[in-house]
PDB file of N, CA and C in Angstrom:
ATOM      1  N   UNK A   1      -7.143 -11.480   7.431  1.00  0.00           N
ATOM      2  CA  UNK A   1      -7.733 -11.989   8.656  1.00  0.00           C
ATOM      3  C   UNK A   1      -8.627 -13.172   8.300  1.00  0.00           C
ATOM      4  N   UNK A   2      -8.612 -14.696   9.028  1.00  0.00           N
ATOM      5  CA  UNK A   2      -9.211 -15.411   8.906  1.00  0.00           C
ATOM      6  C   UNK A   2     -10.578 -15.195   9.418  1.00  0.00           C
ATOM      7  N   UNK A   3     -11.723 -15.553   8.812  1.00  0.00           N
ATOM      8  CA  UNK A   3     -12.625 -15.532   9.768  1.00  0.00           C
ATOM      9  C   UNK A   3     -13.565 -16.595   9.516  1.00  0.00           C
ATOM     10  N   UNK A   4     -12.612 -17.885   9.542  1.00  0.00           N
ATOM     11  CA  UNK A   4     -13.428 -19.060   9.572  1.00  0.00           C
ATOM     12  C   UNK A   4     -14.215 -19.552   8.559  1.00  0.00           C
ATOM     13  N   UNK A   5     -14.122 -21.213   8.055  1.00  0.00           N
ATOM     14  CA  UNK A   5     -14.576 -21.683   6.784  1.00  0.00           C
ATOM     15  C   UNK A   5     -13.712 -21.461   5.739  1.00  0.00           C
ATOM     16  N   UNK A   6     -12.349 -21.182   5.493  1.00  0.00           N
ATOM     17  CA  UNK A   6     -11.541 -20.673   4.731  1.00  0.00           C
ATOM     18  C   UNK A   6     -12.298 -19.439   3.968  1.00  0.00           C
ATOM     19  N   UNK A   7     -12.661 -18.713   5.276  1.00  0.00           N
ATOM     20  CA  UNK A   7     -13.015 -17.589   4.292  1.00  0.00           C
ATOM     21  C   UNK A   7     -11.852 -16.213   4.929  1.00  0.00           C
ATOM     22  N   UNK A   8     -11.357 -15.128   4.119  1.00  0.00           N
ATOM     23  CA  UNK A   8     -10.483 -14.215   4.729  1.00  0.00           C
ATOM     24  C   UNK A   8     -10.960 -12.750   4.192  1.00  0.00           C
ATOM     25  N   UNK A   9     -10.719 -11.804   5.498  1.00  0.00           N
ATOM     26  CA  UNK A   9     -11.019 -10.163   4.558  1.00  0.00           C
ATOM     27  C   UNK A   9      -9.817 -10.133   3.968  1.00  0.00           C
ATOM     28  N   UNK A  10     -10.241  -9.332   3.475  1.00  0.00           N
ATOM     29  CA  UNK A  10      -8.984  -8.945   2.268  1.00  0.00           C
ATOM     30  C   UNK A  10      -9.275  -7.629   1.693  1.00  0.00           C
ATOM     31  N   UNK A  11      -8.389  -6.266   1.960  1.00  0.00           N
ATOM     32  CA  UNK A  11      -8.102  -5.317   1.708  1.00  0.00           C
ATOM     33  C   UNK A  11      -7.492  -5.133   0.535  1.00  0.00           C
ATOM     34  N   UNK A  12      -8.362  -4.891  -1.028  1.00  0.00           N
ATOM     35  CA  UNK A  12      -7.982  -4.788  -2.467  1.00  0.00           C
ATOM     36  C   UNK A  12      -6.690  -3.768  -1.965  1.00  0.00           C
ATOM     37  N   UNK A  13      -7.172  -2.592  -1.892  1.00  0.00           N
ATOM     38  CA  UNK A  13      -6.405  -1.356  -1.942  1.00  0.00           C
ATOM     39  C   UNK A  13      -4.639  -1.956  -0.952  1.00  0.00           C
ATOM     40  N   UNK A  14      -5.385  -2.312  -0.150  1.00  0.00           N
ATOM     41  CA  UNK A  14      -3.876  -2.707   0.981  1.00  0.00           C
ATOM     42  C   UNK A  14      -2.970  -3.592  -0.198  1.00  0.00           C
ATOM     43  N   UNK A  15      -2.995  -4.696  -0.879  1.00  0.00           N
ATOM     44  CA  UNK A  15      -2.458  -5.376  -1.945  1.00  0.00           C
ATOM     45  C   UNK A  15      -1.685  -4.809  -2.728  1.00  0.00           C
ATOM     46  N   UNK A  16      -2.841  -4.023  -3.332  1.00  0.00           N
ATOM     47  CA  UNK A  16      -2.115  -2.872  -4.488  1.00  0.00           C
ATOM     48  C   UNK A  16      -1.238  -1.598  -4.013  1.00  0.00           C
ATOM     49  N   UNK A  17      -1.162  -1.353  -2.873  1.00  0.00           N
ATOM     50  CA  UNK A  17      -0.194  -0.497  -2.002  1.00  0.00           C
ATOM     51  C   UNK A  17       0.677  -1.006  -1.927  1.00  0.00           C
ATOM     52  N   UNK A  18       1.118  -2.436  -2.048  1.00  0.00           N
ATOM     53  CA  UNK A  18       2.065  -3.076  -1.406  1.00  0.00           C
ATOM     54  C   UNK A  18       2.727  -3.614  -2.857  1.00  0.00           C
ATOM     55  N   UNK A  19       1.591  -4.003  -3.705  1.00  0.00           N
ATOM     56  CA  UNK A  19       2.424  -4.367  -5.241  1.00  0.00           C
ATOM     57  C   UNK A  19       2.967  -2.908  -5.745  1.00  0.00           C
ATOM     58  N   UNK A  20       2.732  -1.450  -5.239  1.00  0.00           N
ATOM     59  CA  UNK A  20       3.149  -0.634  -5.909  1.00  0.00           C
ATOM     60  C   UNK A  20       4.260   0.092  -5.022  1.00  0.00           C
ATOM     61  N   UNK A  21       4.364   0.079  -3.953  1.00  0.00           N
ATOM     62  CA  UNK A  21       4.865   0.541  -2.754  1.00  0.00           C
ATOM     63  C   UNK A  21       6.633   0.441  -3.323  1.00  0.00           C
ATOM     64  N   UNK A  22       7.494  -0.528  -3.859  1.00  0.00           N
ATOM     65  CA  UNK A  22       8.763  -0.397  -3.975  1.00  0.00           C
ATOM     66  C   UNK A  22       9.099   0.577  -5.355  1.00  0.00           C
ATOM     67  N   UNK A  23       8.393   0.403  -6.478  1.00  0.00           N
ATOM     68  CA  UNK A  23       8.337   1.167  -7.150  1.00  0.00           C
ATOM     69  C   UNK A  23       8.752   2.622  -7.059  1.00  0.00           C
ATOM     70  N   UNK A  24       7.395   3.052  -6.216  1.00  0.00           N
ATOM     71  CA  UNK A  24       7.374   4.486  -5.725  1.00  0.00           C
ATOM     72  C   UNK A  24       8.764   4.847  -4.982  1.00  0.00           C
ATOM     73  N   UNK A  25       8.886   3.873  -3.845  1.00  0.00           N
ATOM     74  CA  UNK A  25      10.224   4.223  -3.280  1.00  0.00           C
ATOM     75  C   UNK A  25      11.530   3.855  -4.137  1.00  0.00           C
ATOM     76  N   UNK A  26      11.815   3.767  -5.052  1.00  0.00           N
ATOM     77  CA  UNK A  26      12.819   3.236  -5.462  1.00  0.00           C
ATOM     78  C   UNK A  26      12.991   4.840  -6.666  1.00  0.00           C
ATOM     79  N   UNK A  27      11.649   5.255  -7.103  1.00  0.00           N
ATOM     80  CA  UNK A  27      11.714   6.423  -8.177  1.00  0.00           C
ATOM     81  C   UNK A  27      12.165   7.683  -7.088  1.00  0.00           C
ATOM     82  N   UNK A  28      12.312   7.524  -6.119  1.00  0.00           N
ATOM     83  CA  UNK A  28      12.206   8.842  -5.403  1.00  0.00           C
ATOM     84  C   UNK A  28      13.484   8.369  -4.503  1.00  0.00           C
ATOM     85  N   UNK A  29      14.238   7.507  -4.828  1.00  0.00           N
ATOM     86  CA  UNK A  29      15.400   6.983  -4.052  1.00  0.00           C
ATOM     87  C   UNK A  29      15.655   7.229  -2.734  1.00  0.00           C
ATOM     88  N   UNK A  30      14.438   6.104  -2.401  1.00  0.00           N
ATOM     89  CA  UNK A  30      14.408   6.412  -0.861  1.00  0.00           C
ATOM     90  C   UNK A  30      14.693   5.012   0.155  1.00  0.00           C
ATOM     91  N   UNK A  31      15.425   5.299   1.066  1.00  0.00           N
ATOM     92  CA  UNK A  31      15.348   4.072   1.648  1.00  0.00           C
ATOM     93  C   UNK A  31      14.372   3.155   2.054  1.00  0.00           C
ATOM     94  N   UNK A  32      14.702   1.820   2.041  1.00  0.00           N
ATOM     95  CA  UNK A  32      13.169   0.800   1.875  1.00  0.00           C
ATOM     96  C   UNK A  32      13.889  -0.316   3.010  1.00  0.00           C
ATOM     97  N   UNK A  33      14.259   0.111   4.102  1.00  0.00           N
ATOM     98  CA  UNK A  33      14.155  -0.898   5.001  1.00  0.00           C
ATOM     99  C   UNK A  33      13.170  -0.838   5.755  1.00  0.00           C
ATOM    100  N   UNK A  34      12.910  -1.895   6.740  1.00  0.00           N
ATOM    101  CA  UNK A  34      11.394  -2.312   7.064  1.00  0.00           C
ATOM    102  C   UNK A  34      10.625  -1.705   7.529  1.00  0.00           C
ATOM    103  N   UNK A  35      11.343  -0.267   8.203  1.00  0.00           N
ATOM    104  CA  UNK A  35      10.240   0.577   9.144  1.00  0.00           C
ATOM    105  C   UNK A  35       9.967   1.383   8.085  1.00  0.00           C
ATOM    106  N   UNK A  36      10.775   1.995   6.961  1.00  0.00           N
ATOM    107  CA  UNK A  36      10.660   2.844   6.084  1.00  0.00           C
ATOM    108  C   UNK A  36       9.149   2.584   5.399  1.00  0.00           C
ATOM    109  N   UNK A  37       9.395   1.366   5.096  1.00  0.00           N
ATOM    110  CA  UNK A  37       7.864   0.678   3.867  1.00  0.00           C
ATOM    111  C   UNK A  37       7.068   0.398   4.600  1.00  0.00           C
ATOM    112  N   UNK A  38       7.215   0.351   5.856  1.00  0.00           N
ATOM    113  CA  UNK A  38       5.699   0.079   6.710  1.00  0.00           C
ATOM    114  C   UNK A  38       5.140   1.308   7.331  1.00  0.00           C
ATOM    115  N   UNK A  39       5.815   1.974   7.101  1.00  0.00           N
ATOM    116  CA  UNK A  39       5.342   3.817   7.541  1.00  0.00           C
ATOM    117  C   UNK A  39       4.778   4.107   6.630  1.00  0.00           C
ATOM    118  N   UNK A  40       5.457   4.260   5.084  1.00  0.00           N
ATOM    119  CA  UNK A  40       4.840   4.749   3.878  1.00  0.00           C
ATOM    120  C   UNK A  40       3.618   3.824   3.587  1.00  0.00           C
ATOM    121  N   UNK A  41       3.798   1.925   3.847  1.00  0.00           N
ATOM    122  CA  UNK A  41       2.356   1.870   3.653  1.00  0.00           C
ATOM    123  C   UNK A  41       1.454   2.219   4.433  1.00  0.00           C
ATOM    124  N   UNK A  42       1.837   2.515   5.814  1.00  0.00           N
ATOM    125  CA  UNK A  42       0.640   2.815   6.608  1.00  0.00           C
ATOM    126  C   UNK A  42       0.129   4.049   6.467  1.00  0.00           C
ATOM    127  N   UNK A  43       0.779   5.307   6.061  1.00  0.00           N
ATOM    128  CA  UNK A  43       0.486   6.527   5.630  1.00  0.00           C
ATOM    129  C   UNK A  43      -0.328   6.590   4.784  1.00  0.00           C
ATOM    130  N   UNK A  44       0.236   5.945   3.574  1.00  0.00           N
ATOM    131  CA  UNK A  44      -0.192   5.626   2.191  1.00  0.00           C
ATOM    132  C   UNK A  44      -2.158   5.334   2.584  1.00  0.00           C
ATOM    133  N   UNK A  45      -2.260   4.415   3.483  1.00  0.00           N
ATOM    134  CA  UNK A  45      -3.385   3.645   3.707  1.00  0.00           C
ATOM    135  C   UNK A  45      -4.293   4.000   4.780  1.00  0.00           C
ATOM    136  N   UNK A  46      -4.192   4.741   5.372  1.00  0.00           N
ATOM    137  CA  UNK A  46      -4.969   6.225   5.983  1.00  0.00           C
ATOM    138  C   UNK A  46      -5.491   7.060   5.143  1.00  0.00           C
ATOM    139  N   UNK A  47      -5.251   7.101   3.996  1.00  0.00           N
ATOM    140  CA  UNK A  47      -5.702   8.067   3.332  1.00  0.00           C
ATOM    141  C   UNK A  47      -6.550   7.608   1.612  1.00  0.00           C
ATOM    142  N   UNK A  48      -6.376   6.466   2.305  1.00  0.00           N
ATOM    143  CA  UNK A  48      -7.218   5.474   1.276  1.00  0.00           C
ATOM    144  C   UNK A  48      -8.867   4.994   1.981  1.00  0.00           C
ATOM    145  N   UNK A  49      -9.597   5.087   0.746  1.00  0.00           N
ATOM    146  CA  UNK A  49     -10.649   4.405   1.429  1.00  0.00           C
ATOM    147  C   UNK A  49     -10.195   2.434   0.827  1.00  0.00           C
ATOM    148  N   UNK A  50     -10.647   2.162   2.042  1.00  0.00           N
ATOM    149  CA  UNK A  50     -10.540   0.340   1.614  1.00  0.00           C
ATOM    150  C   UNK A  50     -11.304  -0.021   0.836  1.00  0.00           C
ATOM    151  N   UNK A  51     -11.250  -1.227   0.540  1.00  0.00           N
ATOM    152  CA  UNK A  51     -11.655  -1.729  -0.317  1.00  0.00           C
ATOM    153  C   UNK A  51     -11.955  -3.268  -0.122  1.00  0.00           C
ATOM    154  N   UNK A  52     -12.829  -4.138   1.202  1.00  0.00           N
ATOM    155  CA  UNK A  52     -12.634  -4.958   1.683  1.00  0.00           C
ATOM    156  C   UNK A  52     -13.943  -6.097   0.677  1.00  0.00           C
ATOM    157  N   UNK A  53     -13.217  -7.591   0.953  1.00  0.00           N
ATOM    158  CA  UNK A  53     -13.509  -8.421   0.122  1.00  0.00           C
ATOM    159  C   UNK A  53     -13.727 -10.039   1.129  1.00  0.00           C
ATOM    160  N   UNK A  54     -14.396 -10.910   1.143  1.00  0.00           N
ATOM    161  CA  UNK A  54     -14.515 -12.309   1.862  1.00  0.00           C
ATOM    162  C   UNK A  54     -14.266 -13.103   1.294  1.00  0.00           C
ATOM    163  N   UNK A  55     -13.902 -13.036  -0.398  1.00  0.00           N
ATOM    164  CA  UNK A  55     -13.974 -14.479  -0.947  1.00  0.00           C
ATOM    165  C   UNK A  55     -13.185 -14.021  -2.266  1.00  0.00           C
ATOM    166  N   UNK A  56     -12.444 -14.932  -3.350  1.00  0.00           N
ATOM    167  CA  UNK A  56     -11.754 -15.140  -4.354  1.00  0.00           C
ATOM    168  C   UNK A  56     -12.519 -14.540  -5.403  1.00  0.00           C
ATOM    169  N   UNK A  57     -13.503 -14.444  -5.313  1.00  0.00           N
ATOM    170  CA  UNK A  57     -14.423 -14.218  -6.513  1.00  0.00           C
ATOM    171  C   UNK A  57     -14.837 -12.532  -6.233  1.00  0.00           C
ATOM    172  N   UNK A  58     -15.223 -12.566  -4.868  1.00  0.00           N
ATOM    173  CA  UNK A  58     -15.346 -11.284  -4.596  1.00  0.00           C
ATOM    174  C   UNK A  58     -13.914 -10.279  -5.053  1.00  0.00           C
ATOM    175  N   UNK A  59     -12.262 -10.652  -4.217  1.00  0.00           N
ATOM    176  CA  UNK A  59     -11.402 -10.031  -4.686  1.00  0.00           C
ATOM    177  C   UNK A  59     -11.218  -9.684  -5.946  1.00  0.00           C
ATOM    178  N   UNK A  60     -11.333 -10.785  -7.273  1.00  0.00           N
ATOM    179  CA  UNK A  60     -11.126 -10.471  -8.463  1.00  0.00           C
ATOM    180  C   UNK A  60     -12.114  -9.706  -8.854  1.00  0.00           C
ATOM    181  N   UNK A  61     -13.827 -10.022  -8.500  1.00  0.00           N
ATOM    182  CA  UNK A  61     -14.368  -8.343  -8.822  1.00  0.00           C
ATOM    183  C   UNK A  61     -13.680  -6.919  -8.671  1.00  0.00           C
ATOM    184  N   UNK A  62     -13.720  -6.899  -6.987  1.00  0.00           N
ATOM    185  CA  UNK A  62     -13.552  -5.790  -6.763  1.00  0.00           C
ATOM    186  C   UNK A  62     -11.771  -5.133  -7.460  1.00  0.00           C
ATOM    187  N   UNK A  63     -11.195  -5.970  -7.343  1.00  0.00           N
ATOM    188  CA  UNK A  63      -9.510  -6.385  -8.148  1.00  0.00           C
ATOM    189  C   UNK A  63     -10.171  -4.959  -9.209  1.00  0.00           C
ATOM    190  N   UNK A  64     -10.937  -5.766 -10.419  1.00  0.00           N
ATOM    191  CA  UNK A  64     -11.650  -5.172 -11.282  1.00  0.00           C
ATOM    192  C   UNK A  64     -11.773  -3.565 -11.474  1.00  0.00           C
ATOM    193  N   UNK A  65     -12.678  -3.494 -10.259  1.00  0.00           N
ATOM    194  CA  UNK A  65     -13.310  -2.154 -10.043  1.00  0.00           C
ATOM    195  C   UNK A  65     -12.136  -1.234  -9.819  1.00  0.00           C
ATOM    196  N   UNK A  66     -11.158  -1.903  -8.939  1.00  0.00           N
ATOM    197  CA  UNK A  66      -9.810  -0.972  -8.457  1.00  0.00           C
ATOM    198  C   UNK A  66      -9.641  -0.435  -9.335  1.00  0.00           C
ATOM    199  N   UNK A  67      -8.978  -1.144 -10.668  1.00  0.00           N
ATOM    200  CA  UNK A  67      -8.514  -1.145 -11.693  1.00  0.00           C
ATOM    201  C   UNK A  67      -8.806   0.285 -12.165  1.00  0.00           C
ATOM    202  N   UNK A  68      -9.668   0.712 -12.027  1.00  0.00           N
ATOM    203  CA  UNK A  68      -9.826   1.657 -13.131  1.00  0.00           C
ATOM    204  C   UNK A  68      -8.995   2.940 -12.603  1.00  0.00           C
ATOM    205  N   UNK A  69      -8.840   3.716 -13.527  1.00  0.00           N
ATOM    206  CA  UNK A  69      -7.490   4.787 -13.887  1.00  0.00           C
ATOM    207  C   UNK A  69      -7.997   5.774 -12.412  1.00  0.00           C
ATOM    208  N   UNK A  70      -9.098   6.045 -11.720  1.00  0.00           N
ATOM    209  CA  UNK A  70      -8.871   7.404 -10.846  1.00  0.00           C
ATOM    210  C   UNK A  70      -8.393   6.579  -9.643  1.00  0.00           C
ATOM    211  N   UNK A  71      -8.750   5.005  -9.243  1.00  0.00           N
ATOM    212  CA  UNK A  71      -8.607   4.738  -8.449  1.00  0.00           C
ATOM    213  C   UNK A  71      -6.854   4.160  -8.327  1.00  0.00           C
ATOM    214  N   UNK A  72      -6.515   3.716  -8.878  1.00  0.00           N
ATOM    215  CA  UNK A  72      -4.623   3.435  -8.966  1.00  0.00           C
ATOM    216  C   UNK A  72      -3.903   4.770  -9.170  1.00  0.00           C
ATOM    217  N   UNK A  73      -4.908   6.049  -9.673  1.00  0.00           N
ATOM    218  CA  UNK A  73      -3.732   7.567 -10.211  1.00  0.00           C
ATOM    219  C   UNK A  73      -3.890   7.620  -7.978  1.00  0.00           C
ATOM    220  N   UNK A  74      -4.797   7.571  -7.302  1.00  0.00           N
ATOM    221  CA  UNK A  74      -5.294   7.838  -6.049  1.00  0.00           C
ATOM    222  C   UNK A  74      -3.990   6.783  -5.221  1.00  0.00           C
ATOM    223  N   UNK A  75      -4.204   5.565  -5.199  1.00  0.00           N
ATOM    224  CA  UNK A  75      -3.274   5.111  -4.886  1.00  0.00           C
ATOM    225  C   UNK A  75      -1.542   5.212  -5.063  1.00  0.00           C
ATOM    226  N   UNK A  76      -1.500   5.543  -5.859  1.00  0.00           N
ATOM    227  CA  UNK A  76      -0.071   6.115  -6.681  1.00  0.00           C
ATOM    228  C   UNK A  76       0.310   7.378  -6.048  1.00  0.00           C
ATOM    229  N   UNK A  77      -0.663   8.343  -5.699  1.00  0.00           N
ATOM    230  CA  UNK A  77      -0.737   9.532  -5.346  1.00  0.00           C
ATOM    231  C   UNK A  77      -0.270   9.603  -3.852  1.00  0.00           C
ATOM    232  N   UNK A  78      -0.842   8.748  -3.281  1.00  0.00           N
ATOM    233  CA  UNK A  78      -0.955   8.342  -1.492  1.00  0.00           C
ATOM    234  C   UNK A  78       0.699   8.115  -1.140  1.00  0.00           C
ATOM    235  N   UNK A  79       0.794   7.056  -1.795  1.00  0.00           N
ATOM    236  CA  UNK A  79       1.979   6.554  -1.925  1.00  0.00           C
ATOM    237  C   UNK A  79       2.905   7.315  -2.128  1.00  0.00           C
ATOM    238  N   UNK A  80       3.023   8.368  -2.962  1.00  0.00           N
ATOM    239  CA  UNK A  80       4.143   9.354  -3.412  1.00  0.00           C
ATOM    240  C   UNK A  80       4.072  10.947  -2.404  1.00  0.00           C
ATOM    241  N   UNK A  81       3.002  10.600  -1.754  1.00  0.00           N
ATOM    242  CA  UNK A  81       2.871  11.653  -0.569  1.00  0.00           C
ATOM    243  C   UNK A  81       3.662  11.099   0.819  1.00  0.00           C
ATOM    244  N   UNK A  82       3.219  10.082   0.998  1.00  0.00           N
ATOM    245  CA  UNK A  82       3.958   8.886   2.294  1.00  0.00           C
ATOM    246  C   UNK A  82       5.188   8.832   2.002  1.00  0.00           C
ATOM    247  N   UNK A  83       5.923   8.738   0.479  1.00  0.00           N
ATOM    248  CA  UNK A  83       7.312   8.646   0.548  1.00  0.00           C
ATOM    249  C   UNK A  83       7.822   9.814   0.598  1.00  0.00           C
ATOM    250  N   UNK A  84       7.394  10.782   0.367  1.00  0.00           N
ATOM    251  CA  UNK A  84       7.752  12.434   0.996  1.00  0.00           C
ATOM    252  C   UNK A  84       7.814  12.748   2.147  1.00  0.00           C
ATOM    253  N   UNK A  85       7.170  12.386   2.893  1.00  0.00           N
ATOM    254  CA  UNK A  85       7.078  13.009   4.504  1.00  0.00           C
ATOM    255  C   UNK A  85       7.627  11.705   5.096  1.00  0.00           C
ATOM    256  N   UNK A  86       7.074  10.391   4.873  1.00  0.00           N
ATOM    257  CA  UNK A  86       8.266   9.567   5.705  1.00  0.00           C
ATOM    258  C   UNK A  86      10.016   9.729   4.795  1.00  0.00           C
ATOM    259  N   UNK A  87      10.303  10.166   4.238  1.00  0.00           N
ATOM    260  CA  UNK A  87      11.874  10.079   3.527  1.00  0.00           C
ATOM    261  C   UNK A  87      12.131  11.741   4.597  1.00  0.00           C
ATOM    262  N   UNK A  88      11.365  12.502   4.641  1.00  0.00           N
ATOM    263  CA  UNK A  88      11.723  13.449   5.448  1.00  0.00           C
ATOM    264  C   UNK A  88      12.055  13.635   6.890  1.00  0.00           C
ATOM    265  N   UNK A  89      11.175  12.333   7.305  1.00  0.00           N
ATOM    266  CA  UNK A  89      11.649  12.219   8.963  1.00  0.00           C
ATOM    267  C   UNK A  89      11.512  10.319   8.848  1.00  0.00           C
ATOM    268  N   UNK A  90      12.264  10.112   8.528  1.00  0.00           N
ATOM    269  CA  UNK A  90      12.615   8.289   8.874  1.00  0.00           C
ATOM    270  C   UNK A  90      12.868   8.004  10.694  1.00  0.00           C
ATOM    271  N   UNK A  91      11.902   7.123  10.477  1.00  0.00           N
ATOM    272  CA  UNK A  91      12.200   6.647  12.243  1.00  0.00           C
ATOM    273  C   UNK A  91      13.321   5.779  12.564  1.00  0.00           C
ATOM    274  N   UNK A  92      14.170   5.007  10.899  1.00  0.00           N
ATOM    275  CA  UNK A  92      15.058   4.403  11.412  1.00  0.00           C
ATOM    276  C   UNK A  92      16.491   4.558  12.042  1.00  0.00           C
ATOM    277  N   UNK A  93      17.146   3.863  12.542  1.00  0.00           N
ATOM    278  CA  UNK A  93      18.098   4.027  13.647  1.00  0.00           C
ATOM    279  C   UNK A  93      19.082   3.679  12.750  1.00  0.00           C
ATOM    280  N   UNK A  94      19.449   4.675  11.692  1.00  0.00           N
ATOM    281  CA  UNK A  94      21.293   4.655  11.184  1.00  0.00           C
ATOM    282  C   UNK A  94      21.095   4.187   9.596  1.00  0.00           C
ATOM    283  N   UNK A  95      20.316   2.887   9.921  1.00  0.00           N
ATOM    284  CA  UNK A  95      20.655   1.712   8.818  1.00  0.00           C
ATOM    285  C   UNK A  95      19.975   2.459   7.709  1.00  0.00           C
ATOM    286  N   UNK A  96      19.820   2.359   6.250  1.00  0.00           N
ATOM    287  CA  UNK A  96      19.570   2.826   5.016  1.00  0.00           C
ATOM    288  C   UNK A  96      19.598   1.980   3.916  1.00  0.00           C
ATOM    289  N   UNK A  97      18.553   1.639   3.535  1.00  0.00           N
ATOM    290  CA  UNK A  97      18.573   0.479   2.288  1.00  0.00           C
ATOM    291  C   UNK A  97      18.209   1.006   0.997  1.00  0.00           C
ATOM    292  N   UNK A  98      18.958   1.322   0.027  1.00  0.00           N
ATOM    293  CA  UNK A  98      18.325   2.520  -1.146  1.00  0.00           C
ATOM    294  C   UNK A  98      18.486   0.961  -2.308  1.00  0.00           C
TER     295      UNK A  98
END
């Protein structure tokens, strides 16, 4: 979200859901068309606390802080819960992208 002066929020955790998000679905061979990965991230990210940031310098801190091992095993975790219950009831209509 812009919010003026080239400055933007920016959700660490939302990023790293999304750099880890095909992964997860791909180990658990699940379909990854568009409603599929936007369910699992949105699942995934309900159950995350955020991690919000205004500036470049700020992201690569907090980037930082993510980093460490309870907070990515947490994210990893979210993620592999979301691809369980959305692979169990998919809202999509037929189509299947594995």
């Amino acid at each position: 979200m812009n919010v003026g002066d080239d400055m933007q929020i920016c959700n660490v955790v939302e990023t790293m859901v999304w750099e880890n998000i095909d992964a997860v679905m791909d180990s658990k061979q699940m379909c990854r068309c568009p409603k599929c990965r936007a369910d699992v991230a949105a699942f995934a990210l309900n159950n995350l606390q955020p991690r919000y940031t205004v500036s470049q310098m700020g992201t690569t801190i907090t980037r930082t802080q993510v980093l460490s091992q309870s907070v990515v095993t947490s994210i990893l975790v979210a993620l592999a819960r979301a691809v369980e219950i959305v692979s169990s009831n998919p809202r999509h209509d037929g189509e299947v992208n594995l």
